[in-house]
Protein backbone atom coordinates (compact mmCIF):
# COMPACT_ATOMS: atom_id res chain seq x y z
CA UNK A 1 65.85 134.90 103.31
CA UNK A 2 65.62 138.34 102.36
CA UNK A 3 63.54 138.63 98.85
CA UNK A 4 62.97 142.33 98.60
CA UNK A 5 64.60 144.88 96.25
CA UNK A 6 65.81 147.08 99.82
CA UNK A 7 67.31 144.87 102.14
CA UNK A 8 65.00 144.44 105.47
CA UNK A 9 61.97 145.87 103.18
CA UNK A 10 59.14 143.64 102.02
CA UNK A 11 57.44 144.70 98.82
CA UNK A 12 53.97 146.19 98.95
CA UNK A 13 52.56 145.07 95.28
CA UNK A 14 50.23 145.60 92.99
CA UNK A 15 49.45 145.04 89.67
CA UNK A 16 48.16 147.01 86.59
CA UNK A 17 46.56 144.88 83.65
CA UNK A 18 46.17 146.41 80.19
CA UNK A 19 44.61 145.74 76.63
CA UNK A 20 44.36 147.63 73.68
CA UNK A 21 44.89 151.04 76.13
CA UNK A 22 42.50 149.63 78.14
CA UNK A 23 43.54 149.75 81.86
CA UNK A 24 42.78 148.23 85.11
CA UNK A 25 45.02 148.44 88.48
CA UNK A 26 44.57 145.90 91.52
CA UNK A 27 44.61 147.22 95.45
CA UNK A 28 47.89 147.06 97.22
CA UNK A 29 48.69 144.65 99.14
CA UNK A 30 51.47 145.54 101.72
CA UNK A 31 54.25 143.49 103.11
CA UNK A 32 53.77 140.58 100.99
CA UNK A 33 55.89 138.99 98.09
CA UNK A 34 53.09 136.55 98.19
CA UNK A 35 49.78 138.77 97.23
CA UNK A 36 47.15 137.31 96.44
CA UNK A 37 44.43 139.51 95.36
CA UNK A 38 41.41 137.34 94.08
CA UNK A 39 40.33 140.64 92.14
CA UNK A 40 36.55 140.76 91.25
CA UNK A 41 36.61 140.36 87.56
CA UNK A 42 36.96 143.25 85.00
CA UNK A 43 36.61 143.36 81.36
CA UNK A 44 38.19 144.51 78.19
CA UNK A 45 37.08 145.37 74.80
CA UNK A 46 39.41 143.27 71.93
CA UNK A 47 39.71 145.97 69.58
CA UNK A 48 42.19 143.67 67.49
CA UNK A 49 42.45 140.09 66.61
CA UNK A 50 46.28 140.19 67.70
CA UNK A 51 45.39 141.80 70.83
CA UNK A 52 47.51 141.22 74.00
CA UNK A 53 46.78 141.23 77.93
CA UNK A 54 49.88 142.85 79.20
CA UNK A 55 50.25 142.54 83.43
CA UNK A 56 53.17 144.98 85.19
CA UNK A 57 53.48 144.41 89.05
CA UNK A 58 54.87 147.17 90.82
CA UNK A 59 56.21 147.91 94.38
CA UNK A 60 53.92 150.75 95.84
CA UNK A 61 56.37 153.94 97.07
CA UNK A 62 54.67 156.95 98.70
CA UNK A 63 57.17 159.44 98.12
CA UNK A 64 58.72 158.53 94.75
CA UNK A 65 57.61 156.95 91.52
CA UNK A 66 56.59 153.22 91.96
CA UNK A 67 59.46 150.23 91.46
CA UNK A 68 58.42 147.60 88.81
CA UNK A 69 58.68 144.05 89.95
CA UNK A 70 57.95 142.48 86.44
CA UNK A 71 56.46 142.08 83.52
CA UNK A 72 54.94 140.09 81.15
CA UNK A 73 52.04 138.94 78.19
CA UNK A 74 49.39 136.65 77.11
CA UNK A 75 48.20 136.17 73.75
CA UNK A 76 44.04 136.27 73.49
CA UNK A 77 43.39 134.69 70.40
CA UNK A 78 44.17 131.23 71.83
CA UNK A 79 41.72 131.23 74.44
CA UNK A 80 38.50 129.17 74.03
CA UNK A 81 35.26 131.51 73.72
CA UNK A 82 33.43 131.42 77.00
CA UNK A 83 35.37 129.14 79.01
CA UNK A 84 37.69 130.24 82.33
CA UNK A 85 41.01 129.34 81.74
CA UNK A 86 43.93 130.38 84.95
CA UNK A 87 46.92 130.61 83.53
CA UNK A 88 50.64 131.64 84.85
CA UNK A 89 53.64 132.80 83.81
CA UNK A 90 56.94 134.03 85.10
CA UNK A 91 57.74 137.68 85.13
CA UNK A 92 60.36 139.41 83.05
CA UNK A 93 62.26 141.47 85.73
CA UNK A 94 64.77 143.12 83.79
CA UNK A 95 68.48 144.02 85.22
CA UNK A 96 66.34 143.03 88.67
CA UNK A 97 66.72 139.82 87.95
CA UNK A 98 67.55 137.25 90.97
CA UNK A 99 69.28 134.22 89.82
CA UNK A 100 68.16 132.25 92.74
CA UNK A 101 64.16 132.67 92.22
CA UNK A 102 61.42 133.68 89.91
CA UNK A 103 58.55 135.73 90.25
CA UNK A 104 55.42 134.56 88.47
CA UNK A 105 51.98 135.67 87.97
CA UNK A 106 48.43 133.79 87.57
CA UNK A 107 45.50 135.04 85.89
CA UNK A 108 42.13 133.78 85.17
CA UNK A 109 41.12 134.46 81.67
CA UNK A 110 37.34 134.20 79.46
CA UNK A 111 37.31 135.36 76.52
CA UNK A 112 33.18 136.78 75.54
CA UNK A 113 32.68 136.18 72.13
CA UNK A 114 31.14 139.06 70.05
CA UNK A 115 27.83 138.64 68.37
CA UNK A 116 27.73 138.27 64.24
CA UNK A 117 28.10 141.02 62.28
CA UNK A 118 24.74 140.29 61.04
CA UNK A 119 23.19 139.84 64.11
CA UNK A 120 20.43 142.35 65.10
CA UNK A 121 21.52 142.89 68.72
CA UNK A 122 20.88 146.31 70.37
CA UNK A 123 23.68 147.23 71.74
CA UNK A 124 26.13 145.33 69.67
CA UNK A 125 27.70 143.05 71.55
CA UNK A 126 32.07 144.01 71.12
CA UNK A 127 34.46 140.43 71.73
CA UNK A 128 36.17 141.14 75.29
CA UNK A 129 37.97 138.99 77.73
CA UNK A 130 36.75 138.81 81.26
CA UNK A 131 39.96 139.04 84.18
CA UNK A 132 40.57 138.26 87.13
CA UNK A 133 44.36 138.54 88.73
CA UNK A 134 44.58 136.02 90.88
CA UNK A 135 47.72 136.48 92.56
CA UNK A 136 51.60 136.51 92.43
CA UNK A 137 54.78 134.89 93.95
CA UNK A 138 57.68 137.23 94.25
């Protein structure tokens, strides 16, 4: 079965995570709508208590702007401080929506507690969550 957005093309993702204008982007992966790219982790400064990792895959194009596969969000302030949590969730695909299958994503999330606003810690220590993307199923 053809999954691909061209017929007889097979999608050559990657993924871009952001928070608070923070941004990190994956490596491609090409000729996959299974990638899997075990990213070395990256963090993020929480600059807000409401703040939001927001994932976008997209379909790598050389010659014109890059097709988005997906989208979608997960809410930091429910994570437990200093403990990995991998979590998935399906991807909003807009008007590209296939009714017979859905494309999720899975992520491995820590959120790294900030130290006291008393605390006497050179630098000062900022709350941040530690990713990793893990992979994707298109």
């Amino acid at each position: 079965e053809d999954l691909s957005l061209v017929p007889g093309d097979v999608s050559d993702p990657f993924a871009v995570a952001k928070v608070c204008g923070q941004e990190f982007k994956t490596a491609t992966i090409n000729n996959n709508l299974n990638p899997q790219w075990n990213s070395d982790s990256f963090e993020f400064e929480i600059k807000s208590e409401d703040a939001k990792l927001h994932l976008e895959v997209f379909n790598s194009n050389y010659v014109c702007k890059h097709d988005s596969l997906g989208t979608t969000q997960f809410s930091l302030n429910g994570l437990t401080p200093g403990a990995a949590q991998t979590l998935a969730k399906v991807l909003d695909e807009g008007d590209k929506k296939s009714a017979d299958r859905e494309s999720s994503i899975e992520v491995e999330l820590e959120l790294i507690p900030g130290a006291p606003v008393d605390a006497k810690v050179s630098p000062p220590v900022t709350p941040g969550v530690k990713t990793n993307l893990i992979g994707c199923k298109l």
